[in-house]
Protein backbone atom coordinates (compact mmCIF):
# COMPACT_ATOMS: atom_id res chain seq x y z
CA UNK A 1 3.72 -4.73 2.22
CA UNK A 2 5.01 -7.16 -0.13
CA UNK A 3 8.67 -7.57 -1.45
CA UNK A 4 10.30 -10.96 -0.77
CA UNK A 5 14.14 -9.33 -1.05
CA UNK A 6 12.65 -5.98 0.62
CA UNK A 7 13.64 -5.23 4.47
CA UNK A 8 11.14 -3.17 5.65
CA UNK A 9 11.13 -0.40 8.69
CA UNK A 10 8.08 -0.16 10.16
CA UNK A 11 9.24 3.39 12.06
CA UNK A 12 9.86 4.88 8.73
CA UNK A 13 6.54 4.05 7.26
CA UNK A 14 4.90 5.63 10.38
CA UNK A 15 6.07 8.57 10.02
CA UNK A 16 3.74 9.77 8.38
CA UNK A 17 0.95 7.33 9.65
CA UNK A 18 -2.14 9.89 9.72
CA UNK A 19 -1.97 10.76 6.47
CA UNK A 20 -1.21 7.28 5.06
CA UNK A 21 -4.39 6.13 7.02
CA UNK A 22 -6.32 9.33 5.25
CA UNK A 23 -7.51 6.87 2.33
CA UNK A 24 -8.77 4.51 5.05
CA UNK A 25 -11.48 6.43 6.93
CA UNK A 26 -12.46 7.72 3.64
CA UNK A 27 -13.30 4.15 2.79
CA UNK A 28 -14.25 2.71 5.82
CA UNK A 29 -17.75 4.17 6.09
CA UNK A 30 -18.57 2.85 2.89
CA UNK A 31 -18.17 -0.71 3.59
CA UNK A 32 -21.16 -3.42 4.43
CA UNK A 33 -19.96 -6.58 4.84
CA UNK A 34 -22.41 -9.42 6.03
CA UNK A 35 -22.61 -9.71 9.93
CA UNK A 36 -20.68 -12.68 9.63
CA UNK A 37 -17.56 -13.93 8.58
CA UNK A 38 -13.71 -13.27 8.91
CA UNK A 39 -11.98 -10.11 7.75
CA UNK A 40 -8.27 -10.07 6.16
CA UNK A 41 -6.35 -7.41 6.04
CA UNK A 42 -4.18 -8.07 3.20
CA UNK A 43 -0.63 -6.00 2.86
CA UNK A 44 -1.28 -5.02 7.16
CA UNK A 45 2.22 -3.48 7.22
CA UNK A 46 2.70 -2.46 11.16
CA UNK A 47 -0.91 -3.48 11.78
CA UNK A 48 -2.34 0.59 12.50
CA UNK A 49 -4.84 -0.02 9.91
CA UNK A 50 -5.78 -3.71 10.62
CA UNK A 51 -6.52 -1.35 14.49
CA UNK A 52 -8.89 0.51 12.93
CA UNK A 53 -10.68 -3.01 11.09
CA UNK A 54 -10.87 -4.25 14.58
CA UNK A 55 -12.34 -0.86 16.08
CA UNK A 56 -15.15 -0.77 13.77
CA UNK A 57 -16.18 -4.72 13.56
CA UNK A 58 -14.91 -5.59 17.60
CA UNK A 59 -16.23 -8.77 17.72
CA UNK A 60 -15.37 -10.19 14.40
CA UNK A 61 -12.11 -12.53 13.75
CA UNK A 62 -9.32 -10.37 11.98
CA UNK A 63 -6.11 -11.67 10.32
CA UNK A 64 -3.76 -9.11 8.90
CA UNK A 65 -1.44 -10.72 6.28
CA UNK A 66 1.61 -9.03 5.23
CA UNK A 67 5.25 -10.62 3.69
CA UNK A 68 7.54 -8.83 6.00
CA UNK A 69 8.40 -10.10 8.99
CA UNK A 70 9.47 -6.74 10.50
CA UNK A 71 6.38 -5.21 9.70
CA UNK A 72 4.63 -8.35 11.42
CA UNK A 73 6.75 -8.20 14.34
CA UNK A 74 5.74 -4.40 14.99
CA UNK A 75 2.30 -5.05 14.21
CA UNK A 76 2.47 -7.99 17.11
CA UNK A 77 4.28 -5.64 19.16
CA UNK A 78 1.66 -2.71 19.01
CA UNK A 79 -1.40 -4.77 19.08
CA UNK A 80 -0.90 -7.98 20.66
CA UNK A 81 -4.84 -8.92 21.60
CA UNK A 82 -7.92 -9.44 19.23
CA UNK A 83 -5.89 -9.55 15.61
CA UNK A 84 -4.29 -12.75 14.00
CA UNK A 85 -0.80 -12.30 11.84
CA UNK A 86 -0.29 -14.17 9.02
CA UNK A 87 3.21 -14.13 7.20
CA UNK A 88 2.17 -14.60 3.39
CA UNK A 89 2.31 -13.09 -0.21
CA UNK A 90 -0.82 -11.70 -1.63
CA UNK A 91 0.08 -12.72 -4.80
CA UNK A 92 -0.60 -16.71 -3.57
CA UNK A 93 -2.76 -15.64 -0.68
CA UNK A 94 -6.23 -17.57 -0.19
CA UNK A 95 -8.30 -17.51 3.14
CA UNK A 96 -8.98 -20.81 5.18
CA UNK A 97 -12.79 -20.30 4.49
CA UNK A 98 -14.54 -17.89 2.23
CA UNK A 99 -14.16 -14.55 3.92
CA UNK A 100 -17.07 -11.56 4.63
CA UNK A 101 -14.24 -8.43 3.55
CA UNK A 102 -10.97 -8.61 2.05
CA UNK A 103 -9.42 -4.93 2.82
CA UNK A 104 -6.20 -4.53 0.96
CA UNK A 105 -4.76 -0.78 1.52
CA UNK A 106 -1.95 0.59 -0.53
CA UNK A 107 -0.47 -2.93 -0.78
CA UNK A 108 -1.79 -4.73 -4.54
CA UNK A 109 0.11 -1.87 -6.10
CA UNK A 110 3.01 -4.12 -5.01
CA UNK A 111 1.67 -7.04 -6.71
CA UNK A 112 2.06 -8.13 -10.15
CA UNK A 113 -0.62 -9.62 -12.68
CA UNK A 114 -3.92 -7.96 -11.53
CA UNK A 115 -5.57 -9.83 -14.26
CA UNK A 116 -5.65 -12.65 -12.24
CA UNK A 117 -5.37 -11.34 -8.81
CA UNK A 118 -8.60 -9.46 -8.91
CA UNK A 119 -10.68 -11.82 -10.39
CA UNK A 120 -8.96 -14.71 -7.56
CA UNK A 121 -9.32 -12.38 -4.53
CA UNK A 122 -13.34 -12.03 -5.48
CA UNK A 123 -13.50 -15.94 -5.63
CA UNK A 124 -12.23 -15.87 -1.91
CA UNK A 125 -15.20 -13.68 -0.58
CA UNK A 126 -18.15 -15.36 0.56
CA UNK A 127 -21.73 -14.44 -0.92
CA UNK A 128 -22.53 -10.91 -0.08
CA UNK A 129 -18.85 -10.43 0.84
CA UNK A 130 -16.99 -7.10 0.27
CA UNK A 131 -13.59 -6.41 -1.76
CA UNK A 132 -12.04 -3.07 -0.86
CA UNK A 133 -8.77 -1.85 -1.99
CA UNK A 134 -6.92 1.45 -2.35
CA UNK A 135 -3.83 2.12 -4.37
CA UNK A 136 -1.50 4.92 -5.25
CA UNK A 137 -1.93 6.64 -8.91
CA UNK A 138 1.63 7.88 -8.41
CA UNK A 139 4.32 5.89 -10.99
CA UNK A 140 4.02 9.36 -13.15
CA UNK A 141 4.38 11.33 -10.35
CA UNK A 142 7.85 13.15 -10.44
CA UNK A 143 8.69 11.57 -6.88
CA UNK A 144 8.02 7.77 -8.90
CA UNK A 145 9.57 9.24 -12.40
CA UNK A 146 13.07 10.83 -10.03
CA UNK A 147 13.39 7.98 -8.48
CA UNK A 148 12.76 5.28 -11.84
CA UNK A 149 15.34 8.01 -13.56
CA UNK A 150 18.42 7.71 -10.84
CA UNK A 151 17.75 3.82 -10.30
CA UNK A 152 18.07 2.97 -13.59
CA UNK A 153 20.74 5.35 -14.79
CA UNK A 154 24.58 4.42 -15.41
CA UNK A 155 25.16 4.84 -11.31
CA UNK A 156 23.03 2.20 -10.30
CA UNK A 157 21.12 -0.01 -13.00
CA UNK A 158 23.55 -2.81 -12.00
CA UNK A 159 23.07 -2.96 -8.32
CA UNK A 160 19.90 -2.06 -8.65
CA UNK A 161 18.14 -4.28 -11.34
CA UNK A 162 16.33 -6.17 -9.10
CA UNK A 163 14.82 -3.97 -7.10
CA UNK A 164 10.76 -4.48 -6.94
CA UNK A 165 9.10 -1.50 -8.37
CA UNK A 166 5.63 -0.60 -7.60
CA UNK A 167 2.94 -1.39 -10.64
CA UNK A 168 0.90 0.78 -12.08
CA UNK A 169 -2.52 0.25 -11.21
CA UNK A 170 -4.90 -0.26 -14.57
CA UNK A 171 -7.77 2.26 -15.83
CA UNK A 172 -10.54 1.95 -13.56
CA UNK A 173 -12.48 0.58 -16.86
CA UNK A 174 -9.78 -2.45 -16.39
CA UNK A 175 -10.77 -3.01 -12.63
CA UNK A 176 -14.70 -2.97 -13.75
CA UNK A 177 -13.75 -5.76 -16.26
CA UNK A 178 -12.12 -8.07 -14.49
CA UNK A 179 -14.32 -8.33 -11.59
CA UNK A 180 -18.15 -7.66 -12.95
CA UNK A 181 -18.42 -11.13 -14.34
CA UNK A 182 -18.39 -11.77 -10.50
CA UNK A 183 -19.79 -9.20 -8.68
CA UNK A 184 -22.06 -6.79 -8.30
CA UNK A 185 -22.78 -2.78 -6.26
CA UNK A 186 -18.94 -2.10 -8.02
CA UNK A 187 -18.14 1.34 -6.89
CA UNK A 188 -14.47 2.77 -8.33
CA UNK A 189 -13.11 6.62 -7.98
CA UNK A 190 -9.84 8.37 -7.64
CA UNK A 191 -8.85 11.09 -5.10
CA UNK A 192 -6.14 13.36 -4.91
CA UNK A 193 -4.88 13.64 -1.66
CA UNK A 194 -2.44 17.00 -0.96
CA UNK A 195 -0.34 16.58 1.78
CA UNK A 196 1.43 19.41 3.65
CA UNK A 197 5.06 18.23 4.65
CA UNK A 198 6.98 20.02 6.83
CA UNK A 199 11.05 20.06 7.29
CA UNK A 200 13.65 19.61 4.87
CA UNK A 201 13.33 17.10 2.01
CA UNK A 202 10.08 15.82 3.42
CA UNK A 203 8.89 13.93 0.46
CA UNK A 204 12.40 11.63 0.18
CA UNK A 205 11.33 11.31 3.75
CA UNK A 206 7.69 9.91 2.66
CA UNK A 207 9.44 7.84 -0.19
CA UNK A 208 11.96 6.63 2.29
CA UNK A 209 8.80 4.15 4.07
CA UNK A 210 7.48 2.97 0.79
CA UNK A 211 9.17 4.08 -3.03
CA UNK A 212 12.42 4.51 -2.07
CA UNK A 213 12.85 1.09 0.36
CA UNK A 214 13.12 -0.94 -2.15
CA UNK A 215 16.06 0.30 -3.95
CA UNK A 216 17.92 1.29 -0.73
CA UNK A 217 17.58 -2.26 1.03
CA UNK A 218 19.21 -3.69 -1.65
CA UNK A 219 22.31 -1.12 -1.16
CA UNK A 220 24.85 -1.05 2.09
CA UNK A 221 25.20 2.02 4.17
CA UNK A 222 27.16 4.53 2.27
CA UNK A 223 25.82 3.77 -0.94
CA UNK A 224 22.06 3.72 0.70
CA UNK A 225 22.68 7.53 1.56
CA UNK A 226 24.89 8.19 -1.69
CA UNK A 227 21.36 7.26 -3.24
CA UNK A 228 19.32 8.89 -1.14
CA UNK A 229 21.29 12.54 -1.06
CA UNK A 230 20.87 12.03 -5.36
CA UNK A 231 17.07 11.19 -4.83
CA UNK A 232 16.85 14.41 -2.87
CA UNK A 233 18.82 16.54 -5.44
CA UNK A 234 16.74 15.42 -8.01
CA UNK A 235 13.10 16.10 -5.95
CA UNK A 236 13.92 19.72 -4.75
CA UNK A 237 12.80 21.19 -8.18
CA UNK A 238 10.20 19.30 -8.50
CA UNK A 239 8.85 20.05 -5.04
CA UNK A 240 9.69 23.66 -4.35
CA UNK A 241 8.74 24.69 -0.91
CA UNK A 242 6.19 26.59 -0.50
CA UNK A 243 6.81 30.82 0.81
CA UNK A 244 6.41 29.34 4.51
CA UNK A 245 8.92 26.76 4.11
CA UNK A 246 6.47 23.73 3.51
CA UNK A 247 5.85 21.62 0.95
CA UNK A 248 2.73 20.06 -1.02
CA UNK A 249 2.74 16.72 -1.87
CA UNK A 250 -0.14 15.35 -4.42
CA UNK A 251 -0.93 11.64 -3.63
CA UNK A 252 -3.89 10.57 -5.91
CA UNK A 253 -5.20 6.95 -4.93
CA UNK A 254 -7.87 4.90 -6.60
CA UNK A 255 -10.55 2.94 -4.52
CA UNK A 256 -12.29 -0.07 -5.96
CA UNK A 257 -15.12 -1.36 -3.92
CA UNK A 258 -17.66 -4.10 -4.54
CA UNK A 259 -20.02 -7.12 -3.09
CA UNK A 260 -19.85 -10.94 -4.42
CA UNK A 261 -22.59 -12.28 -5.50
């Protein structure tokens, strides 16, 4: 996660941990990186998906970098042998030595200027080394466009004009640009992921680990839940449970992975 003025809560973004990790076995079988070399996890968060970098390449050194300290401090907590963790932004993040992966799941979403991030983050890989990242394609998704709508209105554009939103990720076209000039086996698709959520309001709930954190750190109690009850109001029509009483939630993601040359 990244966010200098964001407090994080690790326990909220786990709630809904298997289907947040979803995108990452999808990916995971698709990834060769050299037999040799470090692997960063960039944007770890509480470290469960760093875990399953470890499980499938046990005996290689694994760093997982993330800019919250509470998300660090869980991920130390929960996994305390075999993983390194590295407080640091992405957005000025370079590895000690040229590294064999770079992983970076749902977190460059968080980050801004792509234009030069992508094309920096494929100079860190060694030759033969593997970029992989996945991102939400949600910012025009009503739970993005509700929540852009309330934080910005008359209520709460004051208090809330710093808050970090999420970017946008560009075309997939955009991706292919930036990095061909330095790579090569570039493989880039979207999913759409649809998520049954059970119990009442459950996609404030999702929001509440990731979208919605943002806004509400910057807020105190009361007006934290003031926000959140509005967020909610505004969500129910455009997430109408289903006849047994659940709810589907669309997530599409895009995956970009490719090999340095």
């Amino acid at each position: 996660m990244s966010g200098a003025t964001v407090t994080w809560k690790p326990e909220v973004y786990l709630n809904f941990a298997a289907y947040r990790a979803r995108p990452v076995d999808d990916l995971l079988p698709r990834l060769t990186p050299p037999d040799h070399g470090a692997i960063f996890d960039l944007g770890c968060g509480p470290g469960n998906v760093t875990a399953k970098l470890k499980a499938r390449w046990p005996g290689r050194p694994i760093t997982g970098v993330d800019s919250s300290p509470e998300m660090l401090e869980a991920a130390r907590r929960a996994y305390p042998d075999g993983i390194s963790w590295q407080l640091g932004d992405i957005a000025g993040w370079t590895p000690p030595s040229p590294a064999a992966l770079i992983f970076a799941n749902a977190a460059l979403h968080w980050v801004g200027d792509h234009e030069r991030l992508f094309p920096h983050l494929a100079q860190c890989l060694a030759p033969g080394g593997v970029f992989a990242a996945q991102m939400p394609v949600g910012q025009k998704a009503p739970y993005h466009t509700c929540l852009d709508e309330l934080a910005f209105g008359p209520r709460w554009r004051e208090k809330l004009a710093k808050g970090h939103r999420q970017r946008a990720p560009l075309a997939p076209s955009a991706y292919y640009d930036l990095i061909a000039p330095l790579m090569d086996e570039i493989d880039i698709w979207e999913t759409d992921y649809h998520h049954v959520l059970a119990g009442e309001d459950p996609v404030v709930a999702w929001a509440a680990g990731t979208a919605l954190r943002p806004y509400t750190s910057l807020l105190d109690e009361a007006e934290a839940a003031e926000f959140t009850a509005a967020y909610a109001d505004a969500l129910r029509a455009a997430y109408p449970p289903q006849p047994d009483g659940r709810t589907m939630f669309c997530m599409r993601r895009i995956f970009i992975v490719a090999r340095a040359r």
